[in-house]
Protein backbone atom coordinates (compact mmCIF):
# COMPACT_ATOMS: atom_id res chain seq x y z
CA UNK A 1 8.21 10.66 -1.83
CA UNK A 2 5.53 10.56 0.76
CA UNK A 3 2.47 8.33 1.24
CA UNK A 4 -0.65 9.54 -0.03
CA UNK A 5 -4.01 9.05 1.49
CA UNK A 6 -6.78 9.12 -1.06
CA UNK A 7 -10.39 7.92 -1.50
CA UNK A 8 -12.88 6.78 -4.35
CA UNK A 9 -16.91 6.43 -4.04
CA UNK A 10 -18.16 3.41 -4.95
CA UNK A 11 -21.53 2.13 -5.52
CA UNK A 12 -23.14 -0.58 -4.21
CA UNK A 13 -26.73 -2.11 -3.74
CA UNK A 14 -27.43 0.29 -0.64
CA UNK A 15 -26.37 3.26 -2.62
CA UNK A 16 -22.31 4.70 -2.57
CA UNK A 17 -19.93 3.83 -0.02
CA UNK A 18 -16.55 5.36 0.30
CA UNK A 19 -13.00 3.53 -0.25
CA UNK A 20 -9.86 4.87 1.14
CA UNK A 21 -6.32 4.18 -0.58
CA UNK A 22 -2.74 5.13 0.15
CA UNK A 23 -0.99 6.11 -2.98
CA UNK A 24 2.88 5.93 -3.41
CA UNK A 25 5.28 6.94 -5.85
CA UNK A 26 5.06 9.70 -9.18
CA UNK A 27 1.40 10.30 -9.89
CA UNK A 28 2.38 10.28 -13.48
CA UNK A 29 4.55 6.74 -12.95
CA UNK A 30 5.02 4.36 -16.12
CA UNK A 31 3.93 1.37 -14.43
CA UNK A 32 0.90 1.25 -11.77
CA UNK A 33 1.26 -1.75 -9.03
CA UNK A 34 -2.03 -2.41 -6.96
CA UNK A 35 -1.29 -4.48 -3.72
CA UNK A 36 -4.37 -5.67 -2.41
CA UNK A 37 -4.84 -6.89 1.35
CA UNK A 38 -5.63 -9.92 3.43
CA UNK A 39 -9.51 -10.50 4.56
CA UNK A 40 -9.26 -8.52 7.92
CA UNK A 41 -6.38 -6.66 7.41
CA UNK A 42 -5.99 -3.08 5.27
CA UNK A 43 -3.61 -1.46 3.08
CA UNK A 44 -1.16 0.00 4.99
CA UNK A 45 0.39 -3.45 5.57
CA UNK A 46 2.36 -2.78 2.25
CA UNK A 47 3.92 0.37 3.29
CA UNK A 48 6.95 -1.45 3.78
CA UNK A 49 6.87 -2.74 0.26
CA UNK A 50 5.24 0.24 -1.19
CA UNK A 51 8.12 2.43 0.15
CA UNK A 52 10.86 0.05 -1.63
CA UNK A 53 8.77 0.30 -4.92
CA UNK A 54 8.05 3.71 -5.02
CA UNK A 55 11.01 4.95 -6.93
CA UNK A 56 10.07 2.47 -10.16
CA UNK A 57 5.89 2.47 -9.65
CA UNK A 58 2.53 4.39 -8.40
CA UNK A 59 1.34 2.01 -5.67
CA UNK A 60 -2.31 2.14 -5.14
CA UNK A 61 -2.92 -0.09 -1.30
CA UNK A 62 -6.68 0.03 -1.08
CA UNK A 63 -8.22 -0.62 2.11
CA UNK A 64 -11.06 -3.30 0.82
CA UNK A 65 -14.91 -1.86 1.99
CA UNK A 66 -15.55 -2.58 5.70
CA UNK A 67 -11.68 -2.35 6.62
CA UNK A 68 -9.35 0.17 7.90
CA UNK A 69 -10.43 3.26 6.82
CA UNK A 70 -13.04 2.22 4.22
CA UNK A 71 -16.61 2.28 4.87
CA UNK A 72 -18.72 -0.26 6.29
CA UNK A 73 -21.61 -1.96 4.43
CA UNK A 74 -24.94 -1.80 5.67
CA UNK A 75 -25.49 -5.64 5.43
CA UNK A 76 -22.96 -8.32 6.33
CA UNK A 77 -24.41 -10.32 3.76
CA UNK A 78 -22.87 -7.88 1.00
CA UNK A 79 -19.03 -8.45 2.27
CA UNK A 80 -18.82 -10.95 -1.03
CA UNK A 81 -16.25 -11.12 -3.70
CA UNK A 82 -18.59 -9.61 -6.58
CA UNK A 83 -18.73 -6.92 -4.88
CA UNK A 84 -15.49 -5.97 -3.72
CA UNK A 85 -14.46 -6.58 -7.60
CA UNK A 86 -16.44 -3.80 -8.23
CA UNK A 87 -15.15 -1.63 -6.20
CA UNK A 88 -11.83 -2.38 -6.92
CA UNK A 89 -12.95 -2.09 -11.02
CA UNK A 90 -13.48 1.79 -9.66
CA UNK A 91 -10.90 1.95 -8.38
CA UNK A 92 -8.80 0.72 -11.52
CA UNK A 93 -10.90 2.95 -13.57
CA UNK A 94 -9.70 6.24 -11.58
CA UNK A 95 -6.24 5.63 -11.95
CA UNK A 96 -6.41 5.73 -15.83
CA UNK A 97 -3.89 3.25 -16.06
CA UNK A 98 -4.31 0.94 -19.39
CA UNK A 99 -1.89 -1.84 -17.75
CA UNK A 100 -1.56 -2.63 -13.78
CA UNK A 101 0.58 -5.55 -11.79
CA UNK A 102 -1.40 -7.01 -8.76
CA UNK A 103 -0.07 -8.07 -5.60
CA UNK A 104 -2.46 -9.46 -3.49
CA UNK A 105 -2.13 -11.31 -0.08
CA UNK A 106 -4.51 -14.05 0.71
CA UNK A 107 -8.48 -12.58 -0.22
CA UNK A 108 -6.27 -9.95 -2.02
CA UNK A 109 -4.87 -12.80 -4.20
CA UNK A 110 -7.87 -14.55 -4.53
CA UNK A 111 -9.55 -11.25 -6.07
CA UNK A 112 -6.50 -10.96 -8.24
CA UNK A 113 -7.00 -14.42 -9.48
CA UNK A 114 -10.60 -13.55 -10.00
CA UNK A 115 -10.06 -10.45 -11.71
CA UNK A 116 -7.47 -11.98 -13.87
CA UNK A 117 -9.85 -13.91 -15.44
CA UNK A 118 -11.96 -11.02 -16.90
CA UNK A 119 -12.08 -10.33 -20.27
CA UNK A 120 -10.35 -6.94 -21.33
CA UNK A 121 -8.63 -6.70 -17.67
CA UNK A 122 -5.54 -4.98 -17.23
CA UNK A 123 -3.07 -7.06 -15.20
CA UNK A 124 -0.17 -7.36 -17.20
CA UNK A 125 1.67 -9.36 -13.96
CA UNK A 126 0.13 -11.36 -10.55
CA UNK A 127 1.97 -12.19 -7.17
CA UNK A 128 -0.08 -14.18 -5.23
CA UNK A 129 0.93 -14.04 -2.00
CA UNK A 130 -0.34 -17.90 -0.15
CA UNK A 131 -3.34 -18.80 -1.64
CA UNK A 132 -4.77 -20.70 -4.54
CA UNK A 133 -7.38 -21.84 -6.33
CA UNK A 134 -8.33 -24.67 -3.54
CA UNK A 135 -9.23 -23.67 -0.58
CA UNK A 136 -9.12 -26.14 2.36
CA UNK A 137 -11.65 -26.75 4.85
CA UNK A 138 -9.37 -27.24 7.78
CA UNK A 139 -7.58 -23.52 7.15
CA UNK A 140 -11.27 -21.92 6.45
CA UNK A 141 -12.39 -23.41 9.81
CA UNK A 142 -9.23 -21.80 11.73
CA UNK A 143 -9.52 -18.75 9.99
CA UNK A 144 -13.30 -18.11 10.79
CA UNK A 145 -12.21 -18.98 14.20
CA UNK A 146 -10.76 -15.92 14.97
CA UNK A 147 -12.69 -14.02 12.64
CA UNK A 148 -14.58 -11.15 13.75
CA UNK A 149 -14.24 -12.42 17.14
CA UNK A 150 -11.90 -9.83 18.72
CA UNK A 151 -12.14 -8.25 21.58
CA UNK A 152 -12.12 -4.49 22.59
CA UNK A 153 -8.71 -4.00 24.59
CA UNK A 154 -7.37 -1.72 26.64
CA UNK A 155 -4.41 -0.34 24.96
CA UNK A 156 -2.79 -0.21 21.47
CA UNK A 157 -0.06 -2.18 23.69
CA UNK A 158 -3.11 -5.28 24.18
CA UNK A 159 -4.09 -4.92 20.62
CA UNK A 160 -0.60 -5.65 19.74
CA UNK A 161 -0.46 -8.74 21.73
CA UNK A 162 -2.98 -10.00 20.09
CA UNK A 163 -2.02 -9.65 16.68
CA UNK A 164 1.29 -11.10 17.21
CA UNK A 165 -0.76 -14.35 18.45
CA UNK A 166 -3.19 -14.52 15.79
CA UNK A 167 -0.92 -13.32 12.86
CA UNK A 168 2.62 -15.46 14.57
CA UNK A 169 2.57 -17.24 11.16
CA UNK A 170 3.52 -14.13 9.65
CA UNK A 171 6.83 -14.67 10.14
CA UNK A 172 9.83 -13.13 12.15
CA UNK A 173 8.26 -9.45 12.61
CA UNK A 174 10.39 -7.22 14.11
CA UNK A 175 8.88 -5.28 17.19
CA UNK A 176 8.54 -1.89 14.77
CA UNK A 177 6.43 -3.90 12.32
CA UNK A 178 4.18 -5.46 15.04
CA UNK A 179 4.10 -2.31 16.16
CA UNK A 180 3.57 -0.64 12.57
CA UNK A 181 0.52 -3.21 12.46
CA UNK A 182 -1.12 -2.14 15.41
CA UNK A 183 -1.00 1.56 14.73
CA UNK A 184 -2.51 0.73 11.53
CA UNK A 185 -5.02 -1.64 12.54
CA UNK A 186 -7.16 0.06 15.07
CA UNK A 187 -9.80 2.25 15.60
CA UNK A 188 -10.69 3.90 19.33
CA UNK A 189 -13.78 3.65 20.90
CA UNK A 190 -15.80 5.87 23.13
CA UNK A 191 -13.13 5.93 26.33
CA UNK A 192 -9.85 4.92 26.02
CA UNK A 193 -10.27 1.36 24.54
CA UNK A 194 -9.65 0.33 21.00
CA UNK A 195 -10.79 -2.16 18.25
CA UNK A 196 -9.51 -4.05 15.60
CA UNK A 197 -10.00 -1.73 12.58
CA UNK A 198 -12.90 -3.93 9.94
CA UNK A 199 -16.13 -4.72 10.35
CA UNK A 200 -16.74 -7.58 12.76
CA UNK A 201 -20.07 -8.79 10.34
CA UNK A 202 -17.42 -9.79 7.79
CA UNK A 203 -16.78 -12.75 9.69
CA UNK A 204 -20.41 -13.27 10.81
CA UNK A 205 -20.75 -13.99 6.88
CA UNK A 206 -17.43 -15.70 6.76
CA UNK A 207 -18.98 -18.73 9.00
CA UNK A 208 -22.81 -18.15 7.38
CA UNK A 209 -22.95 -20.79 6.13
CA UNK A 210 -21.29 -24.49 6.65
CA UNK A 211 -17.80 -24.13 5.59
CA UNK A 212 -16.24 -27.15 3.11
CA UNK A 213 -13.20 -27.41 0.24
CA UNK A 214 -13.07 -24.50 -1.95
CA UNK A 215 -12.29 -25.30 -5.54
CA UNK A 216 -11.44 -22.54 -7.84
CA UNK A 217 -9.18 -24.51 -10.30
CA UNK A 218 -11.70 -23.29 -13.62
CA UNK A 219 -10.98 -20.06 -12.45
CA UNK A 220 -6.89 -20.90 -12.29
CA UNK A 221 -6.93 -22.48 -15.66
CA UNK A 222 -7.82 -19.16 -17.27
CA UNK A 223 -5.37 -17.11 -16.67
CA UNK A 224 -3.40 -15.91 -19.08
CA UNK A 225 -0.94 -13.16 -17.47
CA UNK A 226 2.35 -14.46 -15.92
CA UNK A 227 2.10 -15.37 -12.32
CA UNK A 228 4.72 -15.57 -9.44
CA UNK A 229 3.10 -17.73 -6.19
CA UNK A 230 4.70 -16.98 -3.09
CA UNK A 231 4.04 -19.71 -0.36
CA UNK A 232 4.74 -19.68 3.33
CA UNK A 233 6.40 -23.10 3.98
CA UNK A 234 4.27 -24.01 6.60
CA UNK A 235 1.00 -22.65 5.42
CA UNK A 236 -2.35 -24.27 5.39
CA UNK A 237 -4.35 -22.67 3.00
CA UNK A 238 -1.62 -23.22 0.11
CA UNK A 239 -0.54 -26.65 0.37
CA UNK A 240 2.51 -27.63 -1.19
CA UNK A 241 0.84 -29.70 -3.89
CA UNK A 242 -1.82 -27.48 -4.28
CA UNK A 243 0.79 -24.64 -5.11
CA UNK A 244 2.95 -27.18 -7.00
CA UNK A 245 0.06 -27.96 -9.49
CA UNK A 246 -0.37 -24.31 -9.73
CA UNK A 247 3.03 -24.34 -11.73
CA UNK A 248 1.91 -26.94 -14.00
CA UNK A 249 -2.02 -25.66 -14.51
CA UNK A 250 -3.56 -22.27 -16.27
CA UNK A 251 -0.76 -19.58 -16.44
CA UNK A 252 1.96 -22.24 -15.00
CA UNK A 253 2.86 -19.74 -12.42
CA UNK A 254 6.70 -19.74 -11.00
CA UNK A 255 6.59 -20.77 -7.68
CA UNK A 256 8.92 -19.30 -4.55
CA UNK A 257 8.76 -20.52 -0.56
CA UNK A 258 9.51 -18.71 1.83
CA UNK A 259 10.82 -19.94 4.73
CA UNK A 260 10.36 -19.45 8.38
CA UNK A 261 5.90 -18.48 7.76
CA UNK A 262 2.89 -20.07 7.37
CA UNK A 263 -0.09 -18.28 5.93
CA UNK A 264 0.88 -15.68 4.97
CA UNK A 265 4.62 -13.95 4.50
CA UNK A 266 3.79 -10.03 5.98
CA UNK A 267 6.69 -9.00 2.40
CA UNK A 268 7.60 -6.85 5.36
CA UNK A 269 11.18 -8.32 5.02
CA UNK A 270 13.87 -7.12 2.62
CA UNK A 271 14.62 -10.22 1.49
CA UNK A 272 10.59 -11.11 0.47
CA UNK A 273 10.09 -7.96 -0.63
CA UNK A 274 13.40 -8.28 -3.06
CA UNK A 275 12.13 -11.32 -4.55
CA UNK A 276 8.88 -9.52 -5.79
CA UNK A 277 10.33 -6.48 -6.99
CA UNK A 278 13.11 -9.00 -9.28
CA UNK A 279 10.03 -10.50 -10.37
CA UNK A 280 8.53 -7.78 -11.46
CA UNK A 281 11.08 -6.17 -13.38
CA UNK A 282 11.75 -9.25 -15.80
């Protein structure tokens, strides 16, 4: 089967803006997965995942307002979580499915966590994919750092470079994927230059304010849905303890590290993506 590229309108405070999708697998699919993306990056980083699923789910990637192919808000200010849980409850609504698994990387997690908690919501299963309900200050900080700070480059071939420094704790990407990610990931400019493909006012709001801990454990302790946590070993946003409790705490998740990243594992690799898809079919 082929990927799909698809769209919903959404509305919003400034009136609708449009968000684009992929969509993998048999339209009429038993089970519905929803992978959900990282806070500057878009949905085609699960292609890789969403072609190994196809053949047991409909994969709906969105690409989360002001990324990839999405729209961009008219206000920075409005690149919040509330609002991209609305658009994503559109988005849930137009697939018609009753039941949906999440996989969400990072913010993508985060909204899955948050969404979880909502009464009458349909995740049946959540992956988490390195992050958890406590955020610390030290990762925020190096995150904003790079954060809608990108230059324009040259090339695709300079773009690339720089998402293999920024994103080395990805893991062990093989030239195709870094590649893969690059094609994906930009957008060209007037001329021959190109640009990181999100809107660079999502990380004027990231650092609007002073950043500190993040503590979303009352959030954690009400979910009820059964939860796999997938941790890079040397990440900074999920620390091991923090992860650890998440085992013990709300829907006492099952926890798996994967060696050899930090924050967070591309589930690019057949091995990480093999470890979700066992998961899921439990």
């Amino acid at each position: 089967m082929s990927m799909k590229e698809k769209s919903v309108n959404c509305l919003g405070k400034a009136g609708f803006h449009r968000i684009a999708y992929t969509e993998w697998g048999a339209p009429d699919a038993a089970r519905t997965l929803i992978c959900v993306h990282g806070l500057t990056r878009n949905g085609r980083d699960f292609d890789t995942l969403a072609s190994a699923l196809e053949d047991q789910y409909r994969i709906i990637c969105p690409d989360v307002v002001g990324r990839g192919k999405s729209d961009w808000l008219q206000s920075g200010s409005e690149y919040q979580n509330p609002n991209y849980l609305a658009d994503l409850a559109t988005l849930l609504a137009k697939t018609g499915a009753r039941e949906v698994d999440w996989l969400g990387t990072s913010m993508g997690g985060i909204l899955g966590m948050l969404m979880a908690t909502v009464p009458g919501n349909p995740i049946k299963r959540l992956i988490i994919n390195d992050v958890g309900p406590f955020l610390p200050k030290a990762a925020l900080e190096r995150i904003a750092s790079y954060t809608g700070n990108a230059p324009d480059f040259d090339d695709l071939a300079a773009l690339e470079s720089y998402l293999r420094d920024v994103h080395a704790t990805f893991g062990d990407l093989t030239d195709g994927q870094w590649r893969h990610m690059a094609e994906t990931s930009h957008r060209t400019l007037e001329g021959s230059k190109v640009a990181l493909a999100y809107d660079q006012a999502i990380g004027d709001n990231f650092r609007a304010g002073p950043l500190d801990d993040v503590d979303m454990w009352g959030f954690w302790d009400l979910i009820r849905c059964p939860t796999l946590v997938l941790r890079g070993e040397t990440s900074d946003l999920l620390r091991q303890e923090d992860a650890e409790a998440m085992t013990q705490r709300g829907p006492k998740a099952e926890l798996v590290e994967i060696p050899g990243c930090g924050h967070a594992p591309a589930l690019m690799a057949a091995d990480q993506i093999a470890i979700a898809r066992d998961w899921l079919n439990r």
